[in-house]
Each structure stands twice: as structure tokens, then as C-alpha cells.
C-alpha atoms as a PDB file:
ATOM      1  CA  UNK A   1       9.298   0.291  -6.138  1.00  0.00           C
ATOM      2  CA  UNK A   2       8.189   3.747  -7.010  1.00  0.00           C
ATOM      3  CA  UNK A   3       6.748   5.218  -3.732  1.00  0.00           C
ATOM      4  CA  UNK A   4       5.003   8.070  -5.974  1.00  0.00           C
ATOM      5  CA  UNK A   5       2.926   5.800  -7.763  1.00  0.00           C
ATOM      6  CA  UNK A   6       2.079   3.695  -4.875  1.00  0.00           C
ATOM      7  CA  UNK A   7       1.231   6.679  -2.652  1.00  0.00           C
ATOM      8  CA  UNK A   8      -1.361   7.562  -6.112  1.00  0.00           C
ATOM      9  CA  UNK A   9      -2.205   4.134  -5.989  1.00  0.00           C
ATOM     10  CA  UNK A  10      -3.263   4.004  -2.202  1.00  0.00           C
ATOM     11  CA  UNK A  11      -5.316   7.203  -2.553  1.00  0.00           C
ATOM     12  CA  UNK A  12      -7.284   5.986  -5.535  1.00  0.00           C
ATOM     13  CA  UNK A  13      -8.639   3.095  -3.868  1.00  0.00           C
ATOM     14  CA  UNK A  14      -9.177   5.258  -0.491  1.00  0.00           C
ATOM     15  CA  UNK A  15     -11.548   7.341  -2.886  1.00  0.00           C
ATOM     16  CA  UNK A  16     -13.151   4.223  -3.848  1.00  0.00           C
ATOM     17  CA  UNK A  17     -14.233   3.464  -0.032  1.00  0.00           C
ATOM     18  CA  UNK A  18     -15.049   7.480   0.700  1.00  0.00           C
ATOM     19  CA  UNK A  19     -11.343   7.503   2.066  1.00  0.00           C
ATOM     20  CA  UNK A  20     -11.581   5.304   4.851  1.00  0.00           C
ATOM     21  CA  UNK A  21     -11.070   1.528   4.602  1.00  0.00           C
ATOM     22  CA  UNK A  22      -9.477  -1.434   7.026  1.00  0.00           C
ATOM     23  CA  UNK A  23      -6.185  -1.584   5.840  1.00  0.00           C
ATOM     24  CA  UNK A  24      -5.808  -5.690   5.662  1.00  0.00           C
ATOM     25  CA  UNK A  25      -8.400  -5.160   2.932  1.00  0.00           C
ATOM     26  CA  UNK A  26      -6.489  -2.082   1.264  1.00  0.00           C
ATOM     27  CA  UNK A  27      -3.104  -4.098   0.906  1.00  0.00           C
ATOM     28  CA  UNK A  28      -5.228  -7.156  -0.372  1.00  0.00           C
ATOM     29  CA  UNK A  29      -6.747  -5.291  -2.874  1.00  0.00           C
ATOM     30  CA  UNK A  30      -3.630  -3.586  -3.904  1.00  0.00           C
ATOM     31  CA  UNK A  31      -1.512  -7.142  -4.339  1.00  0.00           C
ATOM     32  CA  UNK A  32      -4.614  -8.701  -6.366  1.00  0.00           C
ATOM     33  CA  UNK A  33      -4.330  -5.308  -9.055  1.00  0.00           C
ATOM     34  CA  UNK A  34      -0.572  -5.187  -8.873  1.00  0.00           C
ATOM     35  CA  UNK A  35      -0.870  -9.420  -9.533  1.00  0.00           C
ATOM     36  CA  UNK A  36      -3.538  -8.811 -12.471  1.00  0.00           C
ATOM     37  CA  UNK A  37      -1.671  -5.857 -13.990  1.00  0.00           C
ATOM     38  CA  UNK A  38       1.089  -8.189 -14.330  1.00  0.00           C
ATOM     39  CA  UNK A  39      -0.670 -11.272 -15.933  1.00  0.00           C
ATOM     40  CA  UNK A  40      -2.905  -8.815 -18.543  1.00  0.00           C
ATOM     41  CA  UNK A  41      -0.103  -6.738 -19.042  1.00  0.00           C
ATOM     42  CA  UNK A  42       3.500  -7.732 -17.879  1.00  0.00           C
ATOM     43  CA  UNK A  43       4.303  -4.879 -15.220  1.00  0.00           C
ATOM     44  CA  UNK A  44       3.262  -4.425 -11.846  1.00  0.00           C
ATOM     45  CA  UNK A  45       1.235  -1.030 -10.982  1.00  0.00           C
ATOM     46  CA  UNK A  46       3.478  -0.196  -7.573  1.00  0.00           C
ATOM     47  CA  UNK A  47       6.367  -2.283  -8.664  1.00  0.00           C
ATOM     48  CA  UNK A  48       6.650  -3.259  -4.688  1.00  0.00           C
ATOM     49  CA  UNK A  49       8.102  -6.576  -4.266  1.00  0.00           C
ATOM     50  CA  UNK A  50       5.641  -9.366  -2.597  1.00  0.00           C
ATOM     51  CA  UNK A  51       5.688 -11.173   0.304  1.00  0.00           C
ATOM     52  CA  UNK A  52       4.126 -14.203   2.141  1.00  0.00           C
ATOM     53  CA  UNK A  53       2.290 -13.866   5.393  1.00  0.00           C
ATOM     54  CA  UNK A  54       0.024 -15.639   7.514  1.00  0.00           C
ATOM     55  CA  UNK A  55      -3.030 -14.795   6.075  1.00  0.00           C
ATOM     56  CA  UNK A  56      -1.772 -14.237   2.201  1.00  0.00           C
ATOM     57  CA  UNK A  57       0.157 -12.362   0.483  1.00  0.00           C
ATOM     58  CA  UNK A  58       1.063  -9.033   0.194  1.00  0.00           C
ATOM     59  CA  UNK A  59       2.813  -6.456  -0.919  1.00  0.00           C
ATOM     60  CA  UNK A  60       5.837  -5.988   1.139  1.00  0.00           C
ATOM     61  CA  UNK A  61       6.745  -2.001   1.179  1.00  0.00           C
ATOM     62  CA  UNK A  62       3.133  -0.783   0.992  1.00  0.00           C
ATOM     63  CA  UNK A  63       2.930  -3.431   4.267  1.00  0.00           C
ATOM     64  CA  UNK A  64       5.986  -1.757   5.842  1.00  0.00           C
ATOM     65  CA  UNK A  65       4.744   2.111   5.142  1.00  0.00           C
ATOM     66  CA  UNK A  66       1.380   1.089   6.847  1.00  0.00           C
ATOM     67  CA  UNK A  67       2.815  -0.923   9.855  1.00  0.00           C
ATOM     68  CA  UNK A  68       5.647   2.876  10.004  1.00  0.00           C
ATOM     69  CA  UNK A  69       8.702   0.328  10.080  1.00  0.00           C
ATOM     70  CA  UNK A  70      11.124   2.680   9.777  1.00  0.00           C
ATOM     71  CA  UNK A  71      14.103   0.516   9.554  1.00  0.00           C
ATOM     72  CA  UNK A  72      12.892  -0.512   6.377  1.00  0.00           C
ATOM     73  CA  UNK A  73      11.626   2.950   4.895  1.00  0.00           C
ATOM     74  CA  UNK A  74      13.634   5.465   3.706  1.00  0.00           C
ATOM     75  CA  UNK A  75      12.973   8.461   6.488  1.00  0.00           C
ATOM     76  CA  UNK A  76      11.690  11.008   3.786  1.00  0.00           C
ATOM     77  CA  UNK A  77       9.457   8.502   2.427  1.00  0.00           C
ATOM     78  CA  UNK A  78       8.009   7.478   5.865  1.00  0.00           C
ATOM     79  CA  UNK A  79       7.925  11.114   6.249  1.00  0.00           C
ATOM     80  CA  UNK A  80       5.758  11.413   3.234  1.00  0.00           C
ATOM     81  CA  UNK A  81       3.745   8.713   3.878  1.00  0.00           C
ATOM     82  CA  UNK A  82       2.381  10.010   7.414  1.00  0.00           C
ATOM     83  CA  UNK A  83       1.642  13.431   5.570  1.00  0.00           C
ATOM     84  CA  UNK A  84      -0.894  11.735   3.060  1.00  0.00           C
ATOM     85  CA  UNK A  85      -2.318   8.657   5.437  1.00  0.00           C
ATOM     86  CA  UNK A  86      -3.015   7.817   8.881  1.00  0.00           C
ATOM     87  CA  UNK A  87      -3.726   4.631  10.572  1.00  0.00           C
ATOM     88  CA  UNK A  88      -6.469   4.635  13.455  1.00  0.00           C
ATOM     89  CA  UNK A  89      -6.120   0.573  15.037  1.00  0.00           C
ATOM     90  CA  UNK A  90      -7.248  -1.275  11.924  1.00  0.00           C
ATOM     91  CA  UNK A  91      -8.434   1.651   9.766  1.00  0.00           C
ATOM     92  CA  UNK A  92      -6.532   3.959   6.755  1.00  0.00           C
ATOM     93  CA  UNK A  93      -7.521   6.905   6.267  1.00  0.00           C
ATOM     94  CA  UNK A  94      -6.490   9.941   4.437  1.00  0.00           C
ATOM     95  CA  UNK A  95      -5.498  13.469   5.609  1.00  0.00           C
END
């Protein structure tokens, strides 16, 4: 996964949705690109590995950075990630 890209990724659709958006629908929106990047073009955007939940699919490290898991972030990267986005209950927003 390249957590630079995804972190580019994550703000770009933000500044679709005037930087606030629920964050179910952010990582929804972010597996269907990363899924039709790969069948138009054979590579993934974030390169983040999927996984299967409940309620779909999604993709698993953009999950964990949301959800601040940090035993399964890398501390500087969790780090990172609360510098550029916050979560408020079901919201993401950014800084």
C-alpha cells in the first residue's frame, strides 16, 4: 500500500463532498475506484489490500487508518493520518 497516495486519494474525494462526508460512504467509494482502476487498467489506485465485511467490502488499511487501529498502523503513519483527517461519530472530515 502506498499511504501517500491513499492519503491524496482520501482528500480528493473529501473535496468532492466540500470536505466532509460519512465515512462508510468514503471507503465504499474508494474500493469501487481502486476495483475499476484495476479492471480498465490493471493496478489499483491505493494499492491497499481488500477485505470482506458485513456490509461489503472494503479496503482494509484505509478501514484501519479511519477506525485509528494502531496495532495495525505503522505509528508515524497513524500519526500522519490524524494530522490530515478527523473523524466526528460517523463523519470524515479534513483539517
Amino acid at each position: 500500500m502506498n499511504f501517500k497516495k491513499l492519503v491524496q486519494v482520501v482528500n480528493y474525494v473529501l473535496a468532492k463532498y466540500d470536505y466532509r462526508l460519512n465515512y462508510t460512504k468514503l471507503v465504499k467509494l474508494l474500493y469501487i475506484s481502486d476495483r475499476e482502476c484495476l479492471d480498465k487498467w490493471g493496478f489499483a489506485i491505493s494499492g491497499d489490500s481488500y477485505h470482506s465485511m458485513k456490509q461489503g467490502p472494503v479496503l482494509s488499511r484505509l478501514y484501519d487508518f479511519i477506525l485509528e487501529k494502531s496495532s495495525f498502523c505503522a505509528s508515524a503513519e497513524l500519526a500522519e493520518w490524524k494530522c490530515c483527517f478527523y473523524r466526528n461519530r460517523w463523519q470524515m472530515f479534513l483539517w
